[in-house]
N, C-alpha and C. Protein backbone atom coordinates (compact mmCIF):
# COMPACT_ATOMS: atom_id res chain seq x y z
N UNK A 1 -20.74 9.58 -15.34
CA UNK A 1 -21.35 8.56 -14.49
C UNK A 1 -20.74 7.20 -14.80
N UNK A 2 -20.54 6.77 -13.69
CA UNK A 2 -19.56 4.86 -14.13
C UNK A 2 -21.12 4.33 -14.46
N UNK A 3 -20.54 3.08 -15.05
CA UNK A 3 -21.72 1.99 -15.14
C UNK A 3 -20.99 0.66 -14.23
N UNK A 4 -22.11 0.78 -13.45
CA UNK A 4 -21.64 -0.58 -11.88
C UNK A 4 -23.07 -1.27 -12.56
N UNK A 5 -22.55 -2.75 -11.43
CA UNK A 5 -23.25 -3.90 -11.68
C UNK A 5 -23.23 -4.28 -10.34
N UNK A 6 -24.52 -4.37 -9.85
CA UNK A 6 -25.04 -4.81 -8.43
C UNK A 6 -24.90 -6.45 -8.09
N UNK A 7 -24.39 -6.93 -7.49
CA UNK A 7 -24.14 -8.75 -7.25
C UNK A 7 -24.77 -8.92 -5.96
N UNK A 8 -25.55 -9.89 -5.67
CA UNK A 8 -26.35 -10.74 -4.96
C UNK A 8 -26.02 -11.61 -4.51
N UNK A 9 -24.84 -12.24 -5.00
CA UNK A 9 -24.28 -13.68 -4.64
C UNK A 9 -23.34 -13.72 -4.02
N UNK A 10 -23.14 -14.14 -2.99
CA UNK A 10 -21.62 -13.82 -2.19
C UNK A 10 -20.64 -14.80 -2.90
N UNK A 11 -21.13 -16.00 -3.24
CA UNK A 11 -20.42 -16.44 -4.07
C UNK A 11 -19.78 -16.47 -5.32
N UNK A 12 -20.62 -15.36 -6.26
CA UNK A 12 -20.51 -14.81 -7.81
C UNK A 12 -18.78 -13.61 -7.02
N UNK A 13 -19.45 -12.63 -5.98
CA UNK A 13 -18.78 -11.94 -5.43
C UNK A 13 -17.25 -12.26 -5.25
N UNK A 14 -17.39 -13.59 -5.32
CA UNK A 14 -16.22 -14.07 -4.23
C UNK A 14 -15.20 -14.10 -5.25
N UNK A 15 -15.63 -14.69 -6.15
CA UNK A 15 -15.17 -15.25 -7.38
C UNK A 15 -14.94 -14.09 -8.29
N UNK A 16 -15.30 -13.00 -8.44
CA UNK A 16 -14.72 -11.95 -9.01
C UNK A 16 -13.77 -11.64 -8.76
N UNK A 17 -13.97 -11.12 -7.34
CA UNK A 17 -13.05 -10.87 -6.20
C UNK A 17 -11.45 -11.29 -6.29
N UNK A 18 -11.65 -12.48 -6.52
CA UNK A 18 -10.79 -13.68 -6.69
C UNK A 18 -9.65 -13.26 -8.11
N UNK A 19 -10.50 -12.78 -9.01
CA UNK A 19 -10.40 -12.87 -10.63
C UNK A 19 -10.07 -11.21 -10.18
N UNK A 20 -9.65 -10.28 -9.30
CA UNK A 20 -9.02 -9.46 -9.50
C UNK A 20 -10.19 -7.71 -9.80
N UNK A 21 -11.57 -8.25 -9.53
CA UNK A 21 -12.29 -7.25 -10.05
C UNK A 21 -12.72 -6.88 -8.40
N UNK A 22 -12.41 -5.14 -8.19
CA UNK A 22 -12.61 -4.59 -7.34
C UNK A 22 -14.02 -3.92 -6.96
N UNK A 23 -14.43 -4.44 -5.35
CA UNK A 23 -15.84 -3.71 -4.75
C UNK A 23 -15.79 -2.19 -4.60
N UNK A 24 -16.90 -1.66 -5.22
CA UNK A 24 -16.98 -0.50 -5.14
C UNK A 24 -17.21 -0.01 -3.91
N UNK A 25 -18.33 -0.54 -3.71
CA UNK A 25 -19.21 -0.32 -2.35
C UNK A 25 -19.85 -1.92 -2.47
N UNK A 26 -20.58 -1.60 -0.84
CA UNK A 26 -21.18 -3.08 -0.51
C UNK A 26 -22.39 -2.15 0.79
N UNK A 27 -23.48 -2.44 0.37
CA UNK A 27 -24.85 -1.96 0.67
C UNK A 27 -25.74 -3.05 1.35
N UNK A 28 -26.62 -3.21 1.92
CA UNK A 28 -27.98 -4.04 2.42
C UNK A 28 -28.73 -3.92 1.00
N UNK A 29 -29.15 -5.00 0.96
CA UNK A 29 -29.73 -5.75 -0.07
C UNK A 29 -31.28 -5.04 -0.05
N UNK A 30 -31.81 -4.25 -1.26
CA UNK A 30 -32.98 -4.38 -0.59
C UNK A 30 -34.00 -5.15 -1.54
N UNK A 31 -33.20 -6.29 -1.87
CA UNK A 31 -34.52 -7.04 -2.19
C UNK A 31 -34.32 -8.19 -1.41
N UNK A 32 -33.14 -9.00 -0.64
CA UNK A 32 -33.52 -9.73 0.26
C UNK A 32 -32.83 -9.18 1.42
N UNK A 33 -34.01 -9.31 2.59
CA UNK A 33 -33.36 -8.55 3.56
C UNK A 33 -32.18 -9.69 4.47
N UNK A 34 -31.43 -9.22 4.98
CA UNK A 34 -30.60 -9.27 5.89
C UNK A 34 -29.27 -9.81 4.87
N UNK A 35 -29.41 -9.68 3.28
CA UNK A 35 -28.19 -9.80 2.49
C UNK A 35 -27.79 -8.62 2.15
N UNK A 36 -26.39 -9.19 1.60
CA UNK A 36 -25.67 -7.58 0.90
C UNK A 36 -25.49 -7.82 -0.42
N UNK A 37 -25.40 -6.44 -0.93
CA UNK A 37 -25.70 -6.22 -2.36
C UNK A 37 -23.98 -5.94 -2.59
N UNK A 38 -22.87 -6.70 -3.48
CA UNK A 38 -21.58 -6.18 -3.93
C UNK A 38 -21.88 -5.05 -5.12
N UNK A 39 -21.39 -3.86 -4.85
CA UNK A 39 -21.41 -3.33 -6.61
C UNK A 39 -20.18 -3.04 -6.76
N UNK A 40 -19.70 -3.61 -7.98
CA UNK A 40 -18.89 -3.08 -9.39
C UNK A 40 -19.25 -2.57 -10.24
N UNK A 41 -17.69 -1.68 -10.52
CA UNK A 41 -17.88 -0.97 -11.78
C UNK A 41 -17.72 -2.01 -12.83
N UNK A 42 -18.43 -1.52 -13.71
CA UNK A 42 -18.21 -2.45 -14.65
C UNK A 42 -17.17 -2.12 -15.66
N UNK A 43 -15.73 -2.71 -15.62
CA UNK A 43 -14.55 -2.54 -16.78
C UNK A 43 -14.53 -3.84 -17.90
N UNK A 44 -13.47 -2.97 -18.43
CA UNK A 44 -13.15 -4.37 -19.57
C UNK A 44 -13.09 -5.88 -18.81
N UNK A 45 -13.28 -6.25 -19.18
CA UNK A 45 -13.41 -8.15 -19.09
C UNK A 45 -14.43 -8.71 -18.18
N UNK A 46 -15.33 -7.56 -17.49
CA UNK A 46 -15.92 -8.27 -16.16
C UNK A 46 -17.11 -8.81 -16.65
N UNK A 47 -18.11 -8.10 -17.74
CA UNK A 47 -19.30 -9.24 -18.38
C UNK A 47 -19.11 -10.65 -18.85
N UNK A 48 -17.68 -11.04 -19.32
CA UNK A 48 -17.27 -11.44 -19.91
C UNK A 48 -16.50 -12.60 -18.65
N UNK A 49 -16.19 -12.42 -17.51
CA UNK A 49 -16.22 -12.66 -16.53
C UNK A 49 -17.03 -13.39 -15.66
N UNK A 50 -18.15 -12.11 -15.60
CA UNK A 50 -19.20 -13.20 -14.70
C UNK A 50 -20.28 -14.21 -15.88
N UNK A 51 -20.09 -14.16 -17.04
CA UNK A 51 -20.86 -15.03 -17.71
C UNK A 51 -20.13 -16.36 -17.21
N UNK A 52 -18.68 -16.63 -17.51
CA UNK A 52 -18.02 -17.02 -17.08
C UNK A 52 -18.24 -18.22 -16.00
N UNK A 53 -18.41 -17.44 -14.90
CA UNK A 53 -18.73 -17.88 -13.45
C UNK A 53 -20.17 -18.61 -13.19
N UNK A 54 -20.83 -17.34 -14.27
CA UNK A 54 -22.42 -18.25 -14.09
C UNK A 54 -22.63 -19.98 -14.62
N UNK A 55 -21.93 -19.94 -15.73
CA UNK A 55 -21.54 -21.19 -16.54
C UNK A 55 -20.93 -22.22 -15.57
N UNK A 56 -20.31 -21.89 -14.47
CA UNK A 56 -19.40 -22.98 -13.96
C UNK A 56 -20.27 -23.19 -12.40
N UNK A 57 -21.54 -22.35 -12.13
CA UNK A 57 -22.32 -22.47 -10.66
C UNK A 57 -23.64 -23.70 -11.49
């Protein structure tokens, strides 16, 4: 089983994205409706990554 990490933010998203870390899938949100949920797998550097990103929003 992979271990993915569900993203909420189109902007956290974007910025991964950006940084080279690939969407697994992309789903309807179901905790806010009419958003989408990004999931990644989670590899080397990506916690390490979006701490990263959170620090700089």
């Amino acid at each position: 089983m992979k271990h993915r990490k569900v993203i909420l933010s189109l902007r956290v998203a974007d910025a991964l994205i950006k940084q080279g870390f690939q969407v697994i899938e992309i789903r309807p949100s179901t905790k806010v409706r009419g958003n989408a949920a990004f999931i990644f797998e989670l590899t080397p550097g990506f916690s390490k990554a979006l701490e990263n990103i959170h620090q700089k929003l």
